[in-house]
Protein backbone atom coordinates (compact mmCIF):
# COMPACT_ATOMS: atom_id res chain seq x y z
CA UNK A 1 -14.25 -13.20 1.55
CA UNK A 2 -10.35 -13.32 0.67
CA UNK A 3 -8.29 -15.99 -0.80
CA UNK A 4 -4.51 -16.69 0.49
CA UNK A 5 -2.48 -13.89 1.40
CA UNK A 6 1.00 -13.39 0.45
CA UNK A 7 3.76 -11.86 2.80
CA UNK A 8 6.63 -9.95 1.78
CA UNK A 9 8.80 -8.70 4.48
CA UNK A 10 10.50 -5.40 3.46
CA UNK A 11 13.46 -4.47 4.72
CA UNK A 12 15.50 -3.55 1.63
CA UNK A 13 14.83 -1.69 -1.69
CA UNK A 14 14.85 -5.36 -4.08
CA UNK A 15 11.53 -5.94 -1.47
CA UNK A 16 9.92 -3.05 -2.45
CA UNK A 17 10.62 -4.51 -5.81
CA UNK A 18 9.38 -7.83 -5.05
CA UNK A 19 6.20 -6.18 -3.44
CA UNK A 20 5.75 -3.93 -7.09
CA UNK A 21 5.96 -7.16 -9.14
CA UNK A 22 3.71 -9.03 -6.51
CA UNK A 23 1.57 -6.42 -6.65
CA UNK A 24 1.37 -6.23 -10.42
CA UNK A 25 1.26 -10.25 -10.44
CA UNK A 26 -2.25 -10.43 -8.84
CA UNK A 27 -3.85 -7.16 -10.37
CA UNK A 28 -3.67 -9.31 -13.64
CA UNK A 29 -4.69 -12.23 -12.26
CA UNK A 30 -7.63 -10.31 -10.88
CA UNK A 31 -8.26 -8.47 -14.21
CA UNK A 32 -8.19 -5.39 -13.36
CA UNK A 33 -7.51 -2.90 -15.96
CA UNK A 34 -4.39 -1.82 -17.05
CA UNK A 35 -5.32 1.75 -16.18
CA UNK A 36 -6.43 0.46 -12.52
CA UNK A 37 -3.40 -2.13 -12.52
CA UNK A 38 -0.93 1.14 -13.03
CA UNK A 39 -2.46 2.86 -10.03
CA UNK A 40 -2.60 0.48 -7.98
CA UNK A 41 1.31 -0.69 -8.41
CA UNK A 42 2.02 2.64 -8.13
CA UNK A 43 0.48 3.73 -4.98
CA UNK A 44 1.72 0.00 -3.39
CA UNK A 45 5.73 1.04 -4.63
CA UNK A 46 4.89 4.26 -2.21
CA UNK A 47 3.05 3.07 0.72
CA UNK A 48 6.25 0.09 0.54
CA UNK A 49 9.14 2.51 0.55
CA UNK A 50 7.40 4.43 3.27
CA UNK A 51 7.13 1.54 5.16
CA UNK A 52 10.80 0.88 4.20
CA UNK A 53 12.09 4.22 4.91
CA UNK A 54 9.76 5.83 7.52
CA UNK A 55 8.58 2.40 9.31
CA UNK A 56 12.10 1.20 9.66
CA UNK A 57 10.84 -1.64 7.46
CA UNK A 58 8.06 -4.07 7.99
CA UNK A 59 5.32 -6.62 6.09
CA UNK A 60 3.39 -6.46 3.39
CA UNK A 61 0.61 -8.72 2.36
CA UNK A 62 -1.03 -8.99 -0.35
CA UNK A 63 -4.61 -10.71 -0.42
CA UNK A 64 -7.15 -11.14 -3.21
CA UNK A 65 -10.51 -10.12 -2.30
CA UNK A 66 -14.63 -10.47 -3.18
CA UNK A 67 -17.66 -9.08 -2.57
CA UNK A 68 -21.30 -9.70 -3.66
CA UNK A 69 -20.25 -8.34 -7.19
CA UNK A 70 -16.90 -8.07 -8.48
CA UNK A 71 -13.20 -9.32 -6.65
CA UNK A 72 -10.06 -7.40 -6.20
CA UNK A 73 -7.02 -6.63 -4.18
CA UNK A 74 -6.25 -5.67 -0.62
CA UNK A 75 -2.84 -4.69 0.53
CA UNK A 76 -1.65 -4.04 4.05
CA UNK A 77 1.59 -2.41 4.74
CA UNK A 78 2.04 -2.59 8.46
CA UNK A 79 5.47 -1.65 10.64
CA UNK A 80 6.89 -0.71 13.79
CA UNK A 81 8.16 2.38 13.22
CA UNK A 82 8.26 5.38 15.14
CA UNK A 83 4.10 5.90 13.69
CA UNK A 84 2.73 9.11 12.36
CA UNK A 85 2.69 12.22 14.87
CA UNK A 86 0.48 14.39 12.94
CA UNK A 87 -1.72 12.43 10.64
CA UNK A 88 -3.54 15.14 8.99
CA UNK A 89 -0.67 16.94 7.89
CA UNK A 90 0.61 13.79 6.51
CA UNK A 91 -2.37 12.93 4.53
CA UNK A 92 -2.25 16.72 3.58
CA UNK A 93 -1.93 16.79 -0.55
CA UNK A 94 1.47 18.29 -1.49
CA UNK A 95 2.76 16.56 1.35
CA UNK A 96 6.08 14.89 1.56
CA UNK A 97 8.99 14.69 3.49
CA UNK A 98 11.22 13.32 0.55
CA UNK A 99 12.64 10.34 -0.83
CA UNK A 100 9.61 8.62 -2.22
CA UNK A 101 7.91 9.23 -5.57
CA UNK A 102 6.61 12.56 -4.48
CA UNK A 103 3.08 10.92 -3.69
CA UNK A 104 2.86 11.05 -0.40
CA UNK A 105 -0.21 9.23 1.31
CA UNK A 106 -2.84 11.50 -0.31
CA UNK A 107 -1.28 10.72 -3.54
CA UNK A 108 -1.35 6.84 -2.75
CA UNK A 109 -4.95 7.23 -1.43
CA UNK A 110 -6.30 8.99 -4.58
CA UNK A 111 -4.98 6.08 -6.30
CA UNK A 112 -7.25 3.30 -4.80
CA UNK A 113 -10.97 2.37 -3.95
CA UNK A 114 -10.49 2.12 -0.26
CA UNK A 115 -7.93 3.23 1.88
CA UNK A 116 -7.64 3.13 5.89
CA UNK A 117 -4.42 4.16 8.66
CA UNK A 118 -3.78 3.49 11.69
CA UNK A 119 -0.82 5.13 13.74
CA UNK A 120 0.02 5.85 16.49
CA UNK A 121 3.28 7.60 17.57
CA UNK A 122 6.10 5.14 18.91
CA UNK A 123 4.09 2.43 17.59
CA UNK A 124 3.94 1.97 14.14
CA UNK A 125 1.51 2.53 11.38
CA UNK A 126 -0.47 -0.56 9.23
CA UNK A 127 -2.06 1.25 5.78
CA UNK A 128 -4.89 -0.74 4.30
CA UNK A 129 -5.72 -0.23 0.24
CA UNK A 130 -7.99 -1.81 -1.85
CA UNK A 131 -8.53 -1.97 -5.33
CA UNK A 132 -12.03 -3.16 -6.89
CA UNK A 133 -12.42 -4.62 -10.54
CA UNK A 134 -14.18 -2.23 -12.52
């Protein structure tokens, strides 16, 4: 089950901004901890910029989420970039081709519950996290 979503087109560093404070906004509202509020705004400030810088720009939504026993946050980051041509070495810790907090997307993934790809060259890529109250 998921409540409202909120979009954030991003397109310019203030949106990856907006999507940080956004971010931040509903991780309190959801109560996660500040520990788990941290990661989470910091591995949604480098999955943004990479859809910023690598994805040519793109959306963002932000969505609160429940299950059978505690609620949360999902957050897509989805553009049309050129995609991902080799995934693995991407998701490959240590991995980064610059310009971003030095994360990289094994970074951002050790930072969150749940987190899916999909890519495909010429296409784009949409990352899916999600964060789970404690």
């Amino acid at each position: 089950m998921n409540d409202e979503s909120q979009r954030i087109p991003v397109s310019t560093d203030q949106d990856v901004v907006r999507v940080r404070q956004l971010v931040r906004t509903v991780a309190v509202a959801v109560k996660l901890s500040l520990v788990d509020q941290t990661k989470l705004v910091t591995a949604a400030s480098e999955l943004a910029r990479n859809t910023l810088v690598y994805g040519m720009g793109g959306m963002v939504e932000v969505s609160r989420v429940h299950n059978d026993r505690r609620g949360g946050i999902r957050i897509v980051f989805a553009d049309q970039g050129p995609g991902i041509v080799d995934l693995d070495l991407a998701l490959t810790d240590g991995y980064t081709t610059g310009g971003g907090l030095g994360l990289g997307l094994s970074g951002a993934r050790r930072l969150v519950d749940e987190f899916e790809i999909e890519t495909e060259p010429g296409k784009g890529t949409t990352v899916t996290v999600v964060k789970w109250c404690r």
